[in-house]
Protein backbone atom coordinates (compact mmCIF):
# COMPACT_ATOMS: atom_id res chain seq x y z
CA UNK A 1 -13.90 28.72 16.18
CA UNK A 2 -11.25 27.88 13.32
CA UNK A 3 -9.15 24.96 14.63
CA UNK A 4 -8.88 23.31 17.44
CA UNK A 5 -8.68 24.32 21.07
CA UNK A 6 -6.72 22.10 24.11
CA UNK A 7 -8.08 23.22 27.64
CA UNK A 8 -6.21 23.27 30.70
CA UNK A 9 -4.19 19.80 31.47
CA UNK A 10 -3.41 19.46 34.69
CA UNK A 11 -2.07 16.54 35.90
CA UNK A 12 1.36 15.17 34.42
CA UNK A 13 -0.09 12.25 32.02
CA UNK A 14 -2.23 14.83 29.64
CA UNK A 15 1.11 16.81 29.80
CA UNK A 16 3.02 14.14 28.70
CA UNK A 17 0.28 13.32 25.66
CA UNK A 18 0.22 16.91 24.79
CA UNK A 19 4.15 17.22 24.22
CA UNK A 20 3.71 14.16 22.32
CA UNK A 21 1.48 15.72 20.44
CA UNK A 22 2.49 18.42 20.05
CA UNK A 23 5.65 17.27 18.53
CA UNK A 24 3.69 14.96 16.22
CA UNK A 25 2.11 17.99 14.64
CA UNK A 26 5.58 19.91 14.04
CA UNK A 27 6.75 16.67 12.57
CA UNK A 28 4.10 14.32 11.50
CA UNK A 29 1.58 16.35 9.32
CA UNK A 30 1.39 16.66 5.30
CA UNK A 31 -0.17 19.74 5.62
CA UNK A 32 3.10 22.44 4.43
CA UNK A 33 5.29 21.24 7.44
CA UNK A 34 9.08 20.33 5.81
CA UNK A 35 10.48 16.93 7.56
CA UNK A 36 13.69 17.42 9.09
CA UNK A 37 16.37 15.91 6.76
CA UNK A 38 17.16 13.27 9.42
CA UNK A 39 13.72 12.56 10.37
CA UNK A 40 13.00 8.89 8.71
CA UNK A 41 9.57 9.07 6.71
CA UNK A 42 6.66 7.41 7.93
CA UNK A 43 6.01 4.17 5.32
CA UNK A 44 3.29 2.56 4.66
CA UNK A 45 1.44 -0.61 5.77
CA UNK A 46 2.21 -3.82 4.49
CA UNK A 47 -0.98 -6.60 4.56
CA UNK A 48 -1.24 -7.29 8.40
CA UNK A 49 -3.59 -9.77 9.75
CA UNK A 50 -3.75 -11.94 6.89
CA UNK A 51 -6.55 -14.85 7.12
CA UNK A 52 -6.92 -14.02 10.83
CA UNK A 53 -3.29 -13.57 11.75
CA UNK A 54 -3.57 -10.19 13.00
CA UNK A 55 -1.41 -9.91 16.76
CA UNK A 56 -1.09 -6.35 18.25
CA UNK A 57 2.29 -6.73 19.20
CA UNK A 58 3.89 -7.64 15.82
CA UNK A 59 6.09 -4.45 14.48
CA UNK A 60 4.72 -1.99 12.49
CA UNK A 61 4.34 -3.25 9.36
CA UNK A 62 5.31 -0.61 6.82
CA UNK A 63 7.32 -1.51 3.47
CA UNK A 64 11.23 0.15 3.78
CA UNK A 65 12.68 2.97 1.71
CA UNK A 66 9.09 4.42 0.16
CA UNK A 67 7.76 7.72 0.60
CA UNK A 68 4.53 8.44 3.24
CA UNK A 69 1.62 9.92 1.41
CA UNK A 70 0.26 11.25 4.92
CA UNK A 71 0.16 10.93 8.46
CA UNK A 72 -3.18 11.89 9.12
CA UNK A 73 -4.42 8.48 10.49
CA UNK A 74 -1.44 8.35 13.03
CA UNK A 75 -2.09 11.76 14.24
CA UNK A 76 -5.80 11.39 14.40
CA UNK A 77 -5.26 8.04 16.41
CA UNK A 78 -3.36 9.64 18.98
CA UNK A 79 -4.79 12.87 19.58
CA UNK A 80 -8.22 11.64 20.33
CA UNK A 81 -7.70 8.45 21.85
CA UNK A 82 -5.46 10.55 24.68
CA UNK A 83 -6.25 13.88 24.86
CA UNK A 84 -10.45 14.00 25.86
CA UNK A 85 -10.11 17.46 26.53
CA UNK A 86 -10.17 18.12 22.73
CA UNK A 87 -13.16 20.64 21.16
CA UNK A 88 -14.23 21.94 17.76
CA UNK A 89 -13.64 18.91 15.77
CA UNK A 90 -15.34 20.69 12.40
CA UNK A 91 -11.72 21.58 10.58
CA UNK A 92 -9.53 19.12 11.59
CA UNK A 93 -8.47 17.54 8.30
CA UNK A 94 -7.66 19.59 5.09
CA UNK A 95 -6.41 22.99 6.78
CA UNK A 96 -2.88 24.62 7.01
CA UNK A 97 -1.90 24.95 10.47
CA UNK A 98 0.02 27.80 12.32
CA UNK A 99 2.70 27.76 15.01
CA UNK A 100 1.19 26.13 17.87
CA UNK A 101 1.40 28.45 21.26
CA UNK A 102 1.28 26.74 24.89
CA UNK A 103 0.60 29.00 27.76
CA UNK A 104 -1.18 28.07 31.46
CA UNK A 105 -4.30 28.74 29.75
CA UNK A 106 -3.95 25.22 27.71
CA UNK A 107 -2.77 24.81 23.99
CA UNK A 108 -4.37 26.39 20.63
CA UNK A 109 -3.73 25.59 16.94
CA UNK A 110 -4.73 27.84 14.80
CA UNK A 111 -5.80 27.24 11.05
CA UNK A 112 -4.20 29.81 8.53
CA UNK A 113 -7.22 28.92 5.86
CA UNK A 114 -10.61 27.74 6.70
CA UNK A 115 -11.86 23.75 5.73
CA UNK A 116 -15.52 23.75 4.41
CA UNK A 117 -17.52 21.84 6.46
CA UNK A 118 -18.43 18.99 4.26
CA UNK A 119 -14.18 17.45 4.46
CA UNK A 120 -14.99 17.04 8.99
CA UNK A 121 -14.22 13.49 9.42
CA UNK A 122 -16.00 11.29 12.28
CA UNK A 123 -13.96 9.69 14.61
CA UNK A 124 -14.33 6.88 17.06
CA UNK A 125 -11.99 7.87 20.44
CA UNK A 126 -12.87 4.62 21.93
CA UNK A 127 -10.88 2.44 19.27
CA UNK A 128 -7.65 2.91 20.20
CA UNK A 129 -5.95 0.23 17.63
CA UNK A 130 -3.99 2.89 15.03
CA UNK A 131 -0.79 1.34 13.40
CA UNK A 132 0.11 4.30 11.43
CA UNK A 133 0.16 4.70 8.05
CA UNK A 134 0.63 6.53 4.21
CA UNK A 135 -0.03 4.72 1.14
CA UNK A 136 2.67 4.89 -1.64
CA UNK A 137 5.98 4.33 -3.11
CA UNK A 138 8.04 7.23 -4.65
CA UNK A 139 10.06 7.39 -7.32
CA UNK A 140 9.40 6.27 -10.68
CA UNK A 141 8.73 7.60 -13.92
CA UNK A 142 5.80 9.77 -14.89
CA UNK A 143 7.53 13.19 -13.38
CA UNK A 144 5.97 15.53 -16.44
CA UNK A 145 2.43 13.86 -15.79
CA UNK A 146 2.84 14.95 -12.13
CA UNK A 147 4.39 18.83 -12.93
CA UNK A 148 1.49 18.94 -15.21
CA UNK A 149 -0.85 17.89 -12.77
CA UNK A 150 0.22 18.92 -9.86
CA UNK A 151 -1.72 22.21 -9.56
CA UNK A 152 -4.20 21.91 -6.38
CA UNK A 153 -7.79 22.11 -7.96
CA UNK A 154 -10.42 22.83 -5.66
CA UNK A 155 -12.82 19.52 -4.16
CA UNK A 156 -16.50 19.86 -4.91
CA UNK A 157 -18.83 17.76 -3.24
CA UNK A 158 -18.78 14.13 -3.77
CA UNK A 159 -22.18 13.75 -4.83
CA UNK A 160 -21.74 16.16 -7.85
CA UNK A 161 -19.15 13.44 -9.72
CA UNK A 162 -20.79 11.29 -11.76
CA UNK A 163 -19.94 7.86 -10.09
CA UNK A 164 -21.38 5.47 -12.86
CA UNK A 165 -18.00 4.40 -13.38
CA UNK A 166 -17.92 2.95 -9.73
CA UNK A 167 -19.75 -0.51 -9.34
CA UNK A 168 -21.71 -0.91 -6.56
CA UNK A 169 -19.08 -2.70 -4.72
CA UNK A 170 -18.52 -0.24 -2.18
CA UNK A 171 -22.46 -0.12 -1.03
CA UNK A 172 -21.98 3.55 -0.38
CA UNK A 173 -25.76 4.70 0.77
CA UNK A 174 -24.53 8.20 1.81
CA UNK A 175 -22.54 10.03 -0.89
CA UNK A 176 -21.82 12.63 1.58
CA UNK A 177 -18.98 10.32 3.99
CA UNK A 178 -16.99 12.55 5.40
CA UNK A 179 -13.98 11.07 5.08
CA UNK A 180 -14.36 10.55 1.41
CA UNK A 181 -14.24 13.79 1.51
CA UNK A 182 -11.13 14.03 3.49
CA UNK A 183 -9.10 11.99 1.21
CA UNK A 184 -10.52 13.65 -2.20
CA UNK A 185 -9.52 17.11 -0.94
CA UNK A 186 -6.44 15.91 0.24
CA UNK A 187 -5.29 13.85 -3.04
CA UNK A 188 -6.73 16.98 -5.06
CA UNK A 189 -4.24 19.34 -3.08
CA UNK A 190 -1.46 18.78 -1.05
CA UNK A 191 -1.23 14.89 -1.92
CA UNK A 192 -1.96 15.81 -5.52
CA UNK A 193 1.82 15.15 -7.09
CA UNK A 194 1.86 12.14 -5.13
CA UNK A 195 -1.69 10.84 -6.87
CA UNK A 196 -0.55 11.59 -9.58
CA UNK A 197 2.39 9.58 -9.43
CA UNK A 198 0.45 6.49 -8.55
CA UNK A 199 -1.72 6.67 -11.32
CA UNK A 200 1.24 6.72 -13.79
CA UNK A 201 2.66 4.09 -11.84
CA UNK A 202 -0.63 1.80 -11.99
CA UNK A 203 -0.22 1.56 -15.88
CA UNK A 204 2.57 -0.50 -15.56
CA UNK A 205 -0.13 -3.29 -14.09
CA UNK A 206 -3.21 -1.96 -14.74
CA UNK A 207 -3.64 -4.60 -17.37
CA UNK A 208 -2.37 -7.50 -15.78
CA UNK A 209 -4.24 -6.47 -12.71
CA UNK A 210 -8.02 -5.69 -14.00
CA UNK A 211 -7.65 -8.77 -16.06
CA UNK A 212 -7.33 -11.02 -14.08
CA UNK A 213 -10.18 -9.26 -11.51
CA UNK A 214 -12.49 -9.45 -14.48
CA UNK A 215 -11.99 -13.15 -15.40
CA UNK A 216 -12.54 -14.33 -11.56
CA UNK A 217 -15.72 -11.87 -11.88
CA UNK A 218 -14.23 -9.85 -9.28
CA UNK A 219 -14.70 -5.71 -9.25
CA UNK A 220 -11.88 -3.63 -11.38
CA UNK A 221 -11.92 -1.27 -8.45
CA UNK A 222 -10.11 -3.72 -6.33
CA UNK A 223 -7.34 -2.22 -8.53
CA UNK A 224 -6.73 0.31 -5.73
CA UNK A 225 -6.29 -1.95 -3.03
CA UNK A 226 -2.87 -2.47 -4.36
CA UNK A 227 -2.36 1.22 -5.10
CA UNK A 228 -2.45 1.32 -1.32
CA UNK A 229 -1.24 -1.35 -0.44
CA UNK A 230 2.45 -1.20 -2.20
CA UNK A 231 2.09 1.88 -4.13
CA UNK A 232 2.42 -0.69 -7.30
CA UNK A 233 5.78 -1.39 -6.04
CA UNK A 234 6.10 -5.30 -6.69
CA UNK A 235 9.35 -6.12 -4.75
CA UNK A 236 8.13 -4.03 -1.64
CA UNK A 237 8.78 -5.37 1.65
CA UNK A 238 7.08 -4.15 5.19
CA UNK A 239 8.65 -4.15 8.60
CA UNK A 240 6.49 -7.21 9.04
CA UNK A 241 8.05 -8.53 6.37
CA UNK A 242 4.82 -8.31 4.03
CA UNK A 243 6.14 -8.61 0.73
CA UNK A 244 4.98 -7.50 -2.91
CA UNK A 245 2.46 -5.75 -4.76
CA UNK A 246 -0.46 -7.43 -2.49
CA UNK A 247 1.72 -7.63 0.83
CA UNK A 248 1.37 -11.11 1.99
CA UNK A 249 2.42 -12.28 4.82
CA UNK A 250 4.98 -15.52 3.75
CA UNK A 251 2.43 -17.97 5.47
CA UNK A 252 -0.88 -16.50 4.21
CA UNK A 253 1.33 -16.20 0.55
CA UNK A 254 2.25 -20.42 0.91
CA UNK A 255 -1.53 -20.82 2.02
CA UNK A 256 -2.22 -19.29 -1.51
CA UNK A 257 0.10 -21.45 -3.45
CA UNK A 258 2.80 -18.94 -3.33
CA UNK A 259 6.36 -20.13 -3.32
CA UNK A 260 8.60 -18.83 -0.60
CA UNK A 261 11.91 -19.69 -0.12
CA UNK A 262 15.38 -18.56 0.38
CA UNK A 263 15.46 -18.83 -3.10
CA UNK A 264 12.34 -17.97 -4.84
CA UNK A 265 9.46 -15.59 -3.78
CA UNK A 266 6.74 -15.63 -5.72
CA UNK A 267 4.55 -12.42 -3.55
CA UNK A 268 7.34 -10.64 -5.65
CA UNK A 269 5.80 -11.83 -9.00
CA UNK A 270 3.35 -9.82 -9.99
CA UNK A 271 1.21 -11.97 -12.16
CA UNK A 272 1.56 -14.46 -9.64
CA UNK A 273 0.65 -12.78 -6.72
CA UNK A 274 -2.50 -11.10 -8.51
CA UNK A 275 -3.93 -14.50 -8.96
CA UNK A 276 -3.15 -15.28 -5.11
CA UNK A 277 -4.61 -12.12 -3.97
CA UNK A 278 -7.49 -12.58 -5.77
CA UNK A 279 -8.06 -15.70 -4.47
CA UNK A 280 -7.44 -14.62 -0.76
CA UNK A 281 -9.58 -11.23 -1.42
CA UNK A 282 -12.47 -13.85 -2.91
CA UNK A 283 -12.59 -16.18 0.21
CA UNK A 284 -12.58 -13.13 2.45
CA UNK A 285 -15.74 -12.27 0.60
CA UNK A 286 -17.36 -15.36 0.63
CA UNK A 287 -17.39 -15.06 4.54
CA UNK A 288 -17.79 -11.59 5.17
CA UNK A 289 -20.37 -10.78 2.35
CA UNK A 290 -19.47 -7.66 1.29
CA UNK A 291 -16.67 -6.30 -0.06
CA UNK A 292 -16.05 -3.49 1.89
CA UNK A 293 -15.91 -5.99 4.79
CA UNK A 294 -13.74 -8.12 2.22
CA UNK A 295 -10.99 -5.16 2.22
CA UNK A 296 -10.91 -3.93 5.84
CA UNK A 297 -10.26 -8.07 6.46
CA UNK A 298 -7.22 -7.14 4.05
CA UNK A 299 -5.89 -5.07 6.33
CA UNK A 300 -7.02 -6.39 9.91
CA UNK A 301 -7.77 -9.80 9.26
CA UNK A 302 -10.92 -11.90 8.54
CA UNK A 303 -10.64 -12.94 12.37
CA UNK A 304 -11.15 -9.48 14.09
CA UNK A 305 -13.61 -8.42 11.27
CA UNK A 306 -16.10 -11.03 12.32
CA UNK A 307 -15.64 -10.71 15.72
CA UNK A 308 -16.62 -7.16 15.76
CA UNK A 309 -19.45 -7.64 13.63
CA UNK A 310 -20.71 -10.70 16.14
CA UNK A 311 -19.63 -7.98 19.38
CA UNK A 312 -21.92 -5.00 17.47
CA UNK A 313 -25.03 -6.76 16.15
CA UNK A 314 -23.98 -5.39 12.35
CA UNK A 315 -23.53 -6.94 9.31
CA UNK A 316 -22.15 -4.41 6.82
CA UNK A 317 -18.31 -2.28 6.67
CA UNK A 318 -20.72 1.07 7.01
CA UNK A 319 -22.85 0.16 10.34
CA UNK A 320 -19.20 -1.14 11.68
CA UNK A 321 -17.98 2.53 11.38
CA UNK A 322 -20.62 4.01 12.58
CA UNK A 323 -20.50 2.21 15.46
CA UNK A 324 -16.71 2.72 15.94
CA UNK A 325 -16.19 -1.11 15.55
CA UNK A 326 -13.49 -1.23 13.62
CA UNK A 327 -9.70 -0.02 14.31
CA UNK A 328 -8.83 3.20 13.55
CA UNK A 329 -5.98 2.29 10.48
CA UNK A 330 -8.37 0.05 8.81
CA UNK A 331 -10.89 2.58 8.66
CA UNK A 332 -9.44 4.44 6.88
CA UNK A 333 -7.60 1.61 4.46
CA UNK A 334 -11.24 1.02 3.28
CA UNK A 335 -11.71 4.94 3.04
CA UNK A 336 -8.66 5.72 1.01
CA UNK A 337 -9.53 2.28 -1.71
CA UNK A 338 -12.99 4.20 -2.12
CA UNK A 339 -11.32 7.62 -2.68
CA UNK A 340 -8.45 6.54 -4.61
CA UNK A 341 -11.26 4.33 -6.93
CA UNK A 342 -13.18 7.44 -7.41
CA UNK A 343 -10.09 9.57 -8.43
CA UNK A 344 -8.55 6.79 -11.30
CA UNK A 345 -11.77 5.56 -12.42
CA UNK A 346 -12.73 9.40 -13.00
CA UNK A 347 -9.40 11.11 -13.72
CA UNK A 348 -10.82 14.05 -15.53
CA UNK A 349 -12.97 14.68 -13.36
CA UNK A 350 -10.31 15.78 -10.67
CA UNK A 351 -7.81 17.49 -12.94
CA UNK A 352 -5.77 14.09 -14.13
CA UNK A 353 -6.25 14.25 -17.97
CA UNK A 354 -2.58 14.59 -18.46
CA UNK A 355 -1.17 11.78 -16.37
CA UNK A 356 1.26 10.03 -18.83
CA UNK A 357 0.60 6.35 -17.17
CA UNK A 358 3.51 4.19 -17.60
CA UNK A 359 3.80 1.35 -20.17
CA UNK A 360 2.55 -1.76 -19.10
CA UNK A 361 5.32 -4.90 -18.17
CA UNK A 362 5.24 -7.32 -20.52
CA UNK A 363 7.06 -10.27 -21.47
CA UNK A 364 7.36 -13.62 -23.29
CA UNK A 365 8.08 -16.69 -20.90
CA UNK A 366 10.44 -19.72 -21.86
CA UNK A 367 11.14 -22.36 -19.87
CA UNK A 368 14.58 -23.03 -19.01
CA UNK A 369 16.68 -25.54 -17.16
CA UNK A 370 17.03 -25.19 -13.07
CA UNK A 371 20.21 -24.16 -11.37
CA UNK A 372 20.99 -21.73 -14.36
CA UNK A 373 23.04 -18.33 -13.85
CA UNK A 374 20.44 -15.65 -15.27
CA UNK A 375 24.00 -14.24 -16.85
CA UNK A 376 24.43 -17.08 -19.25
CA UNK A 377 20.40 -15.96 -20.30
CA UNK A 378 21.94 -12.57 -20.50
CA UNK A 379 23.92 -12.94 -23.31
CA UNK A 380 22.17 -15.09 -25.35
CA UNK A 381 20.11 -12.67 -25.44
CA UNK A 382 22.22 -9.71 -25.99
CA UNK A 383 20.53 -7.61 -22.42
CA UNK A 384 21.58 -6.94 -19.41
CA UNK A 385 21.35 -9.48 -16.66
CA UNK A 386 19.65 -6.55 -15.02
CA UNK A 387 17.18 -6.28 -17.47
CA UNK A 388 16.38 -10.20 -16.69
CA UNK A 389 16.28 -9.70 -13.02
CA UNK A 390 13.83 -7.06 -12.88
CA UNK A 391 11.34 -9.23 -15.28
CA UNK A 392 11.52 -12.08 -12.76
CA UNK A 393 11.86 -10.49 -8.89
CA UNK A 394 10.84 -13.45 -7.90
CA UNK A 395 14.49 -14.91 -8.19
CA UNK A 396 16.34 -13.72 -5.05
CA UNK A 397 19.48 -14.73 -6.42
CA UNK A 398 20.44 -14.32 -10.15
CA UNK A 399 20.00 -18.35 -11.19
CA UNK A 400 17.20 -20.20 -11.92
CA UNK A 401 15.84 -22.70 -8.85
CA UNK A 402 17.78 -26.28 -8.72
CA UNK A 403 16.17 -29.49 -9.71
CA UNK A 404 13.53 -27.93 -11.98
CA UNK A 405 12.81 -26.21 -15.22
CA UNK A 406 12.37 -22.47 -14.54
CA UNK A 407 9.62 -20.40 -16.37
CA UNK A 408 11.45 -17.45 -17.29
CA UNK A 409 10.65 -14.16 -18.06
CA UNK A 410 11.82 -12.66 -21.27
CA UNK A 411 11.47 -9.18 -23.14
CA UNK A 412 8.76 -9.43 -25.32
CA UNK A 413 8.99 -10.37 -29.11
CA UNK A 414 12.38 -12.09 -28.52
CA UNK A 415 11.41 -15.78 -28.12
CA UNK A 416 12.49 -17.25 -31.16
CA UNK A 417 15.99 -15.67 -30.63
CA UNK A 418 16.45 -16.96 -27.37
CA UNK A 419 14.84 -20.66 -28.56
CA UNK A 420 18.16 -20.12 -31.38
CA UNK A 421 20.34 -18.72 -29.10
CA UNK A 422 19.53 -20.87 -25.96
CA UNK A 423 20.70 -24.27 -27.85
CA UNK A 424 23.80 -22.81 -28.82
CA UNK A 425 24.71 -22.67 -25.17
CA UNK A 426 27.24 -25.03 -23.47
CA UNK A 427 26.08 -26.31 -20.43
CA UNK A 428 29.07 -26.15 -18.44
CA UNK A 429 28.63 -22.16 -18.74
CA UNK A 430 24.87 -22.71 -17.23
CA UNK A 431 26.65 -24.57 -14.47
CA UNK A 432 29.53 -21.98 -13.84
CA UNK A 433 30.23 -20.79 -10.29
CA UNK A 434 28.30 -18.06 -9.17
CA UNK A 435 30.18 -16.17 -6.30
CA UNK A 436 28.09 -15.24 -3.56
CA UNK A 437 29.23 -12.21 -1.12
CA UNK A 438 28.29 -13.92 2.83
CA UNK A 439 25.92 -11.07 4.40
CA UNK A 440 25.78 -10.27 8.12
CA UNK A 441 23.93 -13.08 9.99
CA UNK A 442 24.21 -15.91 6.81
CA UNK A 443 25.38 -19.29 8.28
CA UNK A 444 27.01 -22.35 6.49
CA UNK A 445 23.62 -24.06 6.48
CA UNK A 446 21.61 -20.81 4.95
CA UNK A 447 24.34 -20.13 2.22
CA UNK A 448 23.65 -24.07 1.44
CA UNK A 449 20.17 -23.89 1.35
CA UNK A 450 19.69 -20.70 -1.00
CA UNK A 451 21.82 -22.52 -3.38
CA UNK A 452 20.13 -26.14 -2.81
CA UNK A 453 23.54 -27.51 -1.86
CA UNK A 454 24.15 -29.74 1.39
CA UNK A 455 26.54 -28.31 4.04
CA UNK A 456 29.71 -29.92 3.46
């Protein structure tokens, strides 16, 4: 049977699951269904759990105002952690699905094209932990990569790519994981524009990223972990309140030598918050052992991780799945790192030769006096103070921190004007008022503090 087939639910709690689930089909699935216009799109997940700091009941933590990859986690989550009554699990992910049709004899969905058998994914009903999820941020530049690459290609079986470019991070034993699979086909067809966007996004930090993995001796395919983490978005921000290109959590950021303040926030920094997420992804590591285990601790925190691993008798990511000891969302975190690893280490291989990536960010650095107006910068420079604030989004106001000399981020090449330029400047403009517009919820005391000033 193509599909999947509901029997009959009688009493009023399965009826109850099956609307619900029923209307997260019609609304929730990448597979051809348009979102209604005032539908909000699912986001993604910000880094929850950080060094153990995982609780349940903390909101959802998805970054705001990015575009959802997929749903597929969500939807798999629900359906088979409430509705036991489910059979013929073989083509679940990676068909198109028809109008759904309810009658007293129970509830069928019908698939309009068939899923080979190799994309089934396993699933583990009894872990019922599912956040929700998609992976990336839209927008962006590298549109004529993507219409160029967006034609679906067809997804041959994993273990005909040649995966030499892969380290042997990912301890993979079984070339054949189904939901590999899953996320291959679906990145290679319906969630190919949206690959393809990420890649061209990456190039902006490829560089800075695999650069600094390779001098700490780390793998380059950690790479991906922020591909799905922030969609290489650095000034993304979750419902959690994760923030940046690695998602930190503002205590597990400070823990890492991060500054955050009302001020300054350095998990916006992207060179900054590399070297802290390296170091956090390298202690997880150390404990764990593997770095499969390293990134589902990413996601669910180093806590839970060994737990389950202590509950199960296991000691590696692959054994943990098998098992169903690990939640549902961080499954398949780990899942889509490995797929998404496989796709931008081999582009060609899956029909991305002509992904224009996008140049990387670079800059010079000066260092500048504190409590400066990023305007004054500006013009010595001849750019646009917005030029100057999107090379440092760690400054959440436009002036440089009080009390300090500021390292500040320049366009590249134009050092020795600014050096010229810079001692030209009076002083009293680098002190000039800067008027600041009160938002909803600011007090007297949080106006003073952003600006380092006492209250009266």
């Amino acid at each position: 049977m193509n599909g999947i087939f509901c029997k009959n639910v009688s009493d009023s709690r399965h009826a109850v699951i099956l609307a619900g689930f029923l209307a997260t089909l019609v609304i929730g699935l990448p597979h051809g269904f348009a979102q209604p216009a005032d539908q909000p799109a699912p986001q993604f997940e910000g880094e929850q759990g950080s060094a153990g700091e995982h609780d349940p009941e903390d909101p959802e933590g998805f970054p705001e105002g990015l575009e959802d990859i997929e749903a597929i986690e969500e939807l798999e989550a629900r359906m088979f952690q409430d509705l036991t009554v489910v059979e013929d699990l073989g083509a679940w992910s990676g068909g198109i699905y028809e109008g759904l049709q309810t009658s007293e004899g129970g509830v069928g969905v019908q698939l309009l094209t068939d899923t080979p058998s190799g994309l089934a994914p396993r699933f583990h009903p009894e872990v019922g932990h599912a956040r929700g999820e998609s992976d990336s941020a839209d927008g962006g530049n590298g549109e004529t990569a993507m219409a160029e690459s967006a034609a679906p290609l067809p997804v041959a079986p994993l273990d005909r790519f040649d995966l030499s470019g892969i380290s042997p991070l990912f301890g993979i034993d079984d070339l054949d994981r189904d939901q590999i699979q899953v996320y291959l086909h679906f990145w290679t067809t319906r969630g190919r524009s949206r690959m393809a966007r990420l890649l061209a996004r990456g190039g902006r930090y490829r560089d800075l990223i695999q650069g600094e993995l390779e001098e700490a001796g780390l793998p380059r395919e950690l790479f991906y972990l922020v591909m799905i983490e922030s969609g290489f978005v650095p000034t993304a921000r979750s419902h959690a309140a994760a923030v940046g290109l690695w998602q930190f959590m503002a205590r597990t950021g400070r823990g890492y030598g991060l500054r955050v303040d009302r001020r300054v926030d350095e998990r916006r920094d992207p060179e900054r918050a590399t070297q802290a997420g390296i170091a956090y992804l390298s202690s997880l590591h150390d404990r764990l052992g593997s770095w499969p285990l390293a990134m589902a601790a990413y996601n669910a925190g180093g806590g839970h991780v060994r737990s389950e691993l202590r509950r199960y008798d296991v000691s590696d990511f692959w054994a943990m799945d098998e098992y169903g000891a690990i939640w549902d969302d961080t499954r398949a975190y780990v899942y889509k790192i490995i797929a998404a690893a496989i796709i931008g280490e081999n582009p060609h291989r899956f029909g991305f030769d002509a992904i224009e990536y996008e140049p990387a960010v670079t800059y010079d650095t000066v260092m500048v006096r504190g409590d400066s107006r990023l305007s004054v910068f500006a013009d010595a420079l001849d750019v646009d103070v917005d030029l100057l604030e999107e090379l440092n989004p760690a400054l959440l106001v436009p002036r440089t921190p009080s009390g300090e000399e500021w390292p500040l981020h320049i366009p590249e090449g134009m050092t020795e004007e600014f050096v010229e330029s810079y001692d030209r400047v009076d002083p009293a403009d680098l002190d000039a008022a800067y008027v600041h517009r009160v938002r909803v919820g600011e007090t007297l005391e949080t106006v003073a503090e952003i600006f380092g000033l006492p209250e009266r």
